[in-house]
Each structure stands twice: as C-alpha cells, then as structure tokens.
N, C-alpha and C. Protein backbone atom coordinates (compact mmCIF):
# COMPACT_ATOMS: atom_id res chain seq x y z
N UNK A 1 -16.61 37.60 -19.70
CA UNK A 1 -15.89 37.01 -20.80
C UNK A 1 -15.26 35.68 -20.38
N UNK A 2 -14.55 35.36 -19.30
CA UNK A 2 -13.97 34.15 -18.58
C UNK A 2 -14.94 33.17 -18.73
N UNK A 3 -16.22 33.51 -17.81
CA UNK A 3 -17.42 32.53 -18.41
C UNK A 3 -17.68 32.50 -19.46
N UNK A 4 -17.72 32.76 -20.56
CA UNK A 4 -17.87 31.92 -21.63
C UNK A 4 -16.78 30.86 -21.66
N UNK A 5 -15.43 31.39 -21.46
CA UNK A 5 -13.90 30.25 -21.90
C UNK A 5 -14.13 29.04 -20.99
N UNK A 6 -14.34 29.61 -19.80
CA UNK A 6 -13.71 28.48 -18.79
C UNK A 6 -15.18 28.49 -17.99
N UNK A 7 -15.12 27.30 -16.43
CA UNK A 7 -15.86 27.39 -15.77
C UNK A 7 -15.00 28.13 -14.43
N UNK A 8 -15.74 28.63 -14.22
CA UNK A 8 -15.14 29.73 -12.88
C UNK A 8 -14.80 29.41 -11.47
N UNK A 9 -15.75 28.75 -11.61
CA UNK A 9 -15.64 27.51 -10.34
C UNK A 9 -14.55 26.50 -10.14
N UNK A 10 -13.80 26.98 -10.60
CA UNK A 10 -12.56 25.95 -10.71
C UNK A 10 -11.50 26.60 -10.94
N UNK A 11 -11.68 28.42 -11.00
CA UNK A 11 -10.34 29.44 -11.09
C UNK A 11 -10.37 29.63 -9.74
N UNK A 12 -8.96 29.84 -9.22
CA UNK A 12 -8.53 30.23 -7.76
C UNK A 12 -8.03 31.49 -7.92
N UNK A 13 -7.93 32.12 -7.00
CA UNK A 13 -6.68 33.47 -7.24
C UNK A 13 -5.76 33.38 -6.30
N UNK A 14 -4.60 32.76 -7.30
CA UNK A 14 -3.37 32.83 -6.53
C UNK A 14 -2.46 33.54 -7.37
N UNK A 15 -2.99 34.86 -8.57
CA UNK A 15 -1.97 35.68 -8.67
C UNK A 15 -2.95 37.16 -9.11
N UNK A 16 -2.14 38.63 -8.99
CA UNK A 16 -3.09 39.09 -8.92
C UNK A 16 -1.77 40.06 -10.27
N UNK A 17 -2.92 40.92 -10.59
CA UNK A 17 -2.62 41.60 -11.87
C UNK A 17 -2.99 43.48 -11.71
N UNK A 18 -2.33 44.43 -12.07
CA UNK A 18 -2.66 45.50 -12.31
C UNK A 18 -2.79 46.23 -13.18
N UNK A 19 -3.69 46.65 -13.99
CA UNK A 19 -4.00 46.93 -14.88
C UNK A 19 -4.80 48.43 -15.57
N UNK A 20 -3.82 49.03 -16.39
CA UNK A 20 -4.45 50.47 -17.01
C UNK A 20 -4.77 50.35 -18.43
N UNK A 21 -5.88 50.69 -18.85
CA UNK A 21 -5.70 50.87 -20.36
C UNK A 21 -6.50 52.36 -20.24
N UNK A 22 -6.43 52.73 -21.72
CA UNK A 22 -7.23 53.90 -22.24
C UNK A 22 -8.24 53.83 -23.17
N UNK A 23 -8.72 54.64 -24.19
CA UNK A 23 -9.13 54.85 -24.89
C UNK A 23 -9.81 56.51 -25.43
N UNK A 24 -10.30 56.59 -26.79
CA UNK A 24 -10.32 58.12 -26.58
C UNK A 24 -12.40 58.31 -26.41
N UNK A 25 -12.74 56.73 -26.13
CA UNK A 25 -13.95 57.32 -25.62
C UNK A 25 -14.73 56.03 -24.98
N UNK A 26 -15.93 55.82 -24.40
CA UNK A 26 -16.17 54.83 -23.47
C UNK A 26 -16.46 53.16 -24.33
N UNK A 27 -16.49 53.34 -25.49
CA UNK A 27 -16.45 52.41 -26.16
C UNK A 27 -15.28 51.71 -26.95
N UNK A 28 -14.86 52.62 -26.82
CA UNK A 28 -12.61 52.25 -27.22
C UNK A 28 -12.21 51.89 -25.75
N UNK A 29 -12.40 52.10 -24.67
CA UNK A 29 -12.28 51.95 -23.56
C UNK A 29 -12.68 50.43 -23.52
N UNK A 30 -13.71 50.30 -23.44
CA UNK A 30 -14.46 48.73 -23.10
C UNK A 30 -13.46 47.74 -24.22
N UNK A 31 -13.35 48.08 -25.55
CA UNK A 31 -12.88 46.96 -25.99
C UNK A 31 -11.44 47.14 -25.92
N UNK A 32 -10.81 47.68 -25.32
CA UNK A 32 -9.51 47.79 -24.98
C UNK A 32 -9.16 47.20 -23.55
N UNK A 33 -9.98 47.09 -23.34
CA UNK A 33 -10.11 46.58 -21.73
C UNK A 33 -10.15 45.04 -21.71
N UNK A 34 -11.42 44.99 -22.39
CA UNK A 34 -11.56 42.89 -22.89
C UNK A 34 -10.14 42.53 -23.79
N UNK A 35 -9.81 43.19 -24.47
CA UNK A 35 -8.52 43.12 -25.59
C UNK A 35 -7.07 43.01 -24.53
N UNK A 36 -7.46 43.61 -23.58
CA UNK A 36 -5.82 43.62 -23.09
C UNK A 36 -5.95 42.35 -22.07
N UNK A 37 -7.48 41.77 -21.38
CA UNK A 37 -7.61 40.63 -20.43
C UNK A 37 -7.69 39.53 -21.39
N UNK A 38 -8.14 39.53 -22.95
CA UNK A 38 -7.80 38.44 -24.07
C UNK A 38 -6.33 38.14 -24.13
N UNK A 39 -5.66 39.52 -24.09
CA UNK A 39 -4.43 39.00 -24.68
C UNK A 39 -4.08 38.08 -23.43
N UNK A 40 -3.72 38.48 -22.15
CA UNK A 40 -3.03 37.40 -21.08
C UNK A 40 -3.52 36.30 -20.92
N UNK A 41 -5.01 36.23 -21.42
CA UNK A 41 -5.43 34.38 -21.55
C UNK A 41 -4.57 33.88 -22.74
N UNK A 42 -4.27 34.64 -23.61
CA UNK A 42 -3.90 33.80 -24.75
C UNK A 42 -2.43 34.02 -25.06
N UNK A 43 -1.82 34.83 -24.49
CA UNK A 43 -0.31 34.96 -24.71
C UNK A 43 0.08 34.24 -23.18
N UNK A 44 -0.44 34.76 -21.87
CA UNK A 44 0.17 34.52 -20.45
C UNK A 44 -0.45 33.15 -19.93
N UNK A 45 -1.58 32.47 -20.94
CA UNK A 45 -2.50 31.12 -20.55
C UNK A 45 -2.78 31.72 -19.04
N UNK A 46 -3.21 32.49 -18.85
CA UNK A 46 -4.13 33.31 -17.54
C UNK A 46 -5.45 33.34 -17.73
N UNK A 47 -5.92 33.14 -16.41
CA UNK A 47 -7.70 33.46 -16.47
C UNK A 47 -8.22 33.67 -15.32
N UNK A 48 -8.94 35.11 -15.19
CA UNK A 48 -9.33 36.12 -13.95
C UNK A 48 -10.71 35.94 -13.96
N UNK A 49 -11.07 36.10 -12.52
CA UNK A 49 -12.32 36.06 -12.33
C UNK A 49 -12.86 37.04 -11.40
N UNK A 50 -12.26 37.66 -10.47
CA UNK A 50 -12.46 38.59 -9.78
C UNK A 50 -11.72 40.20 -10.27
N UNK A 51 -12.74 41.29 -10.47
CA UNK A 51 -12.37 42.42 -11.21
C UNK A 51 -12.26 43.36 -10.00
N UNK A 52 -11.74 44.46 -9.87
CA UNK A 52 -11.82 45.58 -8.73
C UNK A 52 -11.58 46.78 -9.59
N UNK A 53 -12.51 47.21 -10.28
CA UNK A 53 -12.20 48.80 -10.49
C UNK A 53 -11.71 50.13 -9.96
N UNK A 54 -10.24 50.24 -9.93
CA UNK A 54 -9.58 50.96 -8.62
C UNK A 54 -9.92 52.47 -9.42
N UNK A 55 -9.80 53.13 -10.65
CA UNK A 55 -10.38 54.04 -11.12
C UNK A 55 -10.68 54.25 -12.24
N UNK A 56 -11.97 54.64 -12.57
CA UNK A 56 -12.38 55.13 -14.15
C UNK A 56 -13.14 56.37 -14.23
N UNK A 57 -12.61 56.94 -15.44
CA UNK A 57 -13.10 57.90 -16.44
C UNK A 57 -13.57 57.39 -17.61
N UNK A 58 -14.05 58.49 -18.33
CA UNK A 58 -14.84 58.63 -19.37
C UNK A 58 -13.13 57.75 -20.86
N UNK A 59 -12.23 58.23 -20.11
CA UNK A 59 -11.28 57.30 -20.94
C UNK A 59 -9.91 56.57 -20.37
N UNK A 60 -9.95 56.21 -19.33
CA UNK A 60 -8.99 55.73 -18.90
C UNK A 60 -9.65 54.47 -17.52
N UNK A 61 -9.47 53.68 -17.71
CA UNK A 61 -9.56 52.23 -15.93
C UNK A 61 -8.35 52.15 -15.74
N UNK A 62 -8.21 51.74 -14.60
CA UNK A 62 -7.48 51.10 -13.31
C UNK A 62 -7.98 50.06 -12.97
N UNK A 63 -7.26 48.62 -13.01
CA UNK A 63 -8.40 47.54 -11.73
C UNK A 63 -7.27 46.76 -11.58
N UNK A 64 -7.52 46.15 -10.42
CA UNK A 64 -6.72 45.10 -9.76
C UNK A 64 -7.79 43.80 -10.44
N UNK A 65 -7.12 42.78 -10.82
CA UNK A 65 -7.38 41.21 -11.46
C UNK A 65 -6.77 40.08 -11.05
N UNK A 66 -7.66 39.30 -10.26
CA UNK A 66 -7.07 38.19 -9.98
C UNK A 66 -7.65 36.78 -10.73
N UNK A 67 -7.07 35.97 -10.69
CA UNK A 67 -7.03 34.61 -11.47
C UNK A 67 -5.97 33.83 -10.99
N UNK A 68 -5.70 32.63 -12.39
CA UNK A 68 -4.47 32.12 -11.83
C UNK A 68 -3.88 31.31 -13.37
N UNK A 69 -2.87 31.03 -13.65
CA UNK A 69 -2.61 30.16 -14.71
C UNK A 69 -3.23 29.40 -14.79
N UNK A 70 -3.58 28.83 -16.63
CA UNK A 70 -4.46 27.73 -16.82
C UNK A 70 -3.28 26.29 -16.85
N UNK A 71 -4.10 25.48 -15.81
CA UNK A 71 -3.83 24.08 -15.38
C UNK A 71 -4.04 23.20 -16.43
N UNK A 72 -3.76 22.57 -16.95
CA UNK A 72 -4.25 21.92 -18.09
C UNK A 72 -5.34 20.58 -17.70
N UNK A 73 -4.93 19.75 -15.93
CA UNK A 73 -5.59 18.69 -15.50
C UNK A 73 -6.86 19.33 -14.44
N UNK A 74 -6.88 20.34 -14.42
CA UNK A 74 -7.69 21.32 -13.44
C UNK A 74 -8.78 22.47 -14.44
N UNK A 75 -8.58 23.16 -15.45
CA UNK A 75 -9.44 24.02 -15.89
C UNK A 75 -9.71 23.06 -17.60
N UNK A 76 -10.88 23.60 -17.79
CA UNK A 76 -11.24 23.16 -19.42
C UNK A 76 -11.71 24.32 -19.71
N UNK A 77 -11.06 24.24 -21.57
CA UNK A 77 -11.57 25.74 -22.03
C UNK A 77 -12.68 25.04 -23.15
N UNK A 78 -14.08 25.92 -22.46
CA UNK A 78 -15.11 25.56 -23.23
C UNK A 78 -15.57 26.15 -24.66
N UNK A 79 -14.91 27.37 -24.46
CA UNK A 79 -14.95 28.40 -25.81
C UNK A 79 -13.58 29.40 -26.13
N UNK A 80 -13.10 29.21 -27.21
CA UNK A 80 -12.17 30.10 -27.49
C UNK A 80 -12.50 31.50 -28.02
N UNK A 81 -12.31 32.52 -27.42
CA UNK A 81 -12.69 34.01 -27.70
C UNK A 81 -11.25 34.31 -28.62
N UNK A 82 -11.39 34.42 -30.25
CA UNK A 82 -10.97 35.23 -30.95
C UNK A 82 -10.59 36.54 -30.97
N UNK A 83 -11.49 37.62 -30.83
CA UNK A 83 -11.32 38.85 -30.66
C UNK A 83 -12.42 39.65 -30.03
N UNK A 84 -12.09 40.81 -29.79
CA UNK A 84 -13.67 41.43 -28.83
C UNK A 84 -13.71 42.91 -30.32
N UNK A 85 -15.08 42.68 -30.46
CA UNK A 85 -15.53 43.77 -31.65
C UNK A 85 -16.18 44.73 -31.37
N UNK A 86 -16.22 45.53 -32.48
CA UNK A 86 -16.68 46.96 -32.05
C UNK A 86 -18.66 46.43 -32.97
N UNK A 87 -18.66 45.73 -33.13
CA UNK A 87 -19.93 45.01 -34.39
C UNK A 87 -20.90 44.98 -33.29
N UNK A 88 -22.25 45.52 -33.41
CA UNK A 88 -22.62 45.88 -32.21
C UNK A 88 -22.82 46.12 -30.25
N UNK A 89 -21.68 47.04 -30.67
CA UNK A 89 -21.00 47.13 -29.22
C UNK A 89 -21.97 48.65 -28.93
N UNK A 90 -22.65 48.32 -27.45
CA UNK A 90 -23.17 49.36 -27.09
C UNK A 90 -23.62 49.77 -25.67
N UNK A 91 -23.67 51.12 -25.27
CA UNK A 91 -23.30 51.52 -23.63
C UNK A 91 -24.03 52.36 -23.72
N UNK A 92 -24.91 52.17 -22.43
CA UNK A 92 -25.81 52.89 -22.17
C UNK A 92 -25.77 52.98 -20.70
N UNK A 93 -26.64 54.05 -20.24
CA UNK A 93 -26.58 54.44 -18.98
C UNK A 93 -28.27 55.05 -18.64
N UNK A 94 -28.94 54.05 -17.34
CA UNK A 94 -30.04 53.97 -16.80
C UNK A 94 -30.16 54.54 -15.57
N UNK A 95 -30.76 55.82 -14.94
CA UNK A 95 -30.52 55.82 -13.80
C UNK A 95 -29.20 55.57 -13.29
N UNK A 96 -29.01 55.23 -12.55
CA UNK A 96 -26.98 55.01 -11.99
C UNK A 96 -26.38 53.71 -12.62
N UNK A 97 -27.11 52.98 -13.22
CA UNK A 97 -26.33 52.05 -13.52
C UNK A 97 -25.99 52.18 -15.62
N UNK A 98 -24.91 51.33 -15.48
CA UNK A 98 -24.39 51.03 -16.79
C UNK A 98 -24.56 49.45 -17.29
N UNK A 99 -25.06 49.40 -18.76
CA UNK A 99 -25.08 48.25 -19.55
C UNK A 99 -24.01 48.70 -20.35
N UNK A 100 -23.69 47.39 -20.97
CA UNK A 100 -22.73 47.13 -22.00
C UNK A 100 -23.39 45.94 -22.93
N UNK A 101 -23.28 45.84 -24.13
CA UNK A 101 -23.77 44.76 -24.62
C UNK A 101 -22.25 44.76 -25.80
N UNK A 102 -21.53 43.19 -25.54
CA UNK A 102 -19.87 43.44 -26.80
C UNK A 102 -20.73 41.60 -27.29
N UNK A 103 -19.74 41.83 -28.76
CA UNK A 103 -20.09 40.22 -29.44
C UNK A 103 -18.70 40.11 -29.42
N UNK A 104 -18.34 38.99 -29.31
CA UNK A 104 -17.32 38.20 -29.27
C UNK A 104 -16.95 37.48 -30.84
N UNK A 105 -15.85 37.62 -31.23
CA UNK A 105 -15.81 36.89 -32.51
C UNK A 105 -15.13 35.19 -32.11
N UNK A 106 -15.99 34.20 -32.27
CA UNK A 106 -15.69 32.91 -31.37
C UNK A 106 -15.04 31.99 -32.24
C-alpha cells in the first residue's frame, strides 16, 4: 500500500510502531489491518515500509512497523489512498502460501 503513496526508497526507519488489530474473520482482518496503517499516514503523516508479523490467527495480527514521518522536502506523495474496501477483496490459500487481492478507493 506505501508503494502506491510514496516512493520507498526514500522512507528510512527511524521510528518503529506496534501494532494489534482484529477482526471476526480473515477478510475483516486484512482490511482492518490496511485501515489502521491508513489511518497513521493520514492522521500521524507516517509511512512504513518494513512489516514483521510477530503473530497471526485466523482473527487477530501482531507486527512490529517501521517507517518514519513524512518530510515534506524529502518524500512525495504520488497517490492518495482514500479508503481500503471490502469491493473485491479476496484470500486465498495455495499450497503454503497466501494471496490477497484489496482495491483501494483512490
């Protein structure tokens, strides 16, 4: 999601963040997750680029997030993310790994 806003290459991490949300299933989960890292870009002018998933279930993450405040002479925001939707939001699971596919309302 950061890559779309910003270029990444130009976020440092000089602050780090801890972070729980819930949900009551893996898809209330995901957009509760982008929803709560939207809100601190847009209420805290923050932007993370490195994620650490310290624990998840079927309804609850944990992750440590680092980033750093947006600079105004140092970062450019290339896209403004509105809201994260449930409008074809979908999770699937291949062998061990997981996709996600979310639309962004821009």
């Amino acid at each position: 999601m950061f890559d779309i806003i910003t270029d990444l290459s130009r976020v440092d991490n000089t602050i780090e963040y801890n972070l729980e949300v819930s949900g009551i299933d893996r898809e209330q989960l995901l957009v509760n997750w982008l929803t709560e890292l939207l809100y601190l870009h847009d209420v805290k002018t923050l932007l993370f680029k490195d994620f650490c998933i310290t624990d998840m279930r079927d309804n609850q993450l944990q992750a440590t997030i680092h980033g750093e405040s947006f600079i105004g002479n140092k970062h450019v925001i290339n896209t403004e993310i509105k809201a994260v939707t449930y409008h074809g939001l979908s999770i699937t699971q291949k062998d061990h790994q997981w996709k996600a596919r979310v639309i962004f309302d821009l």
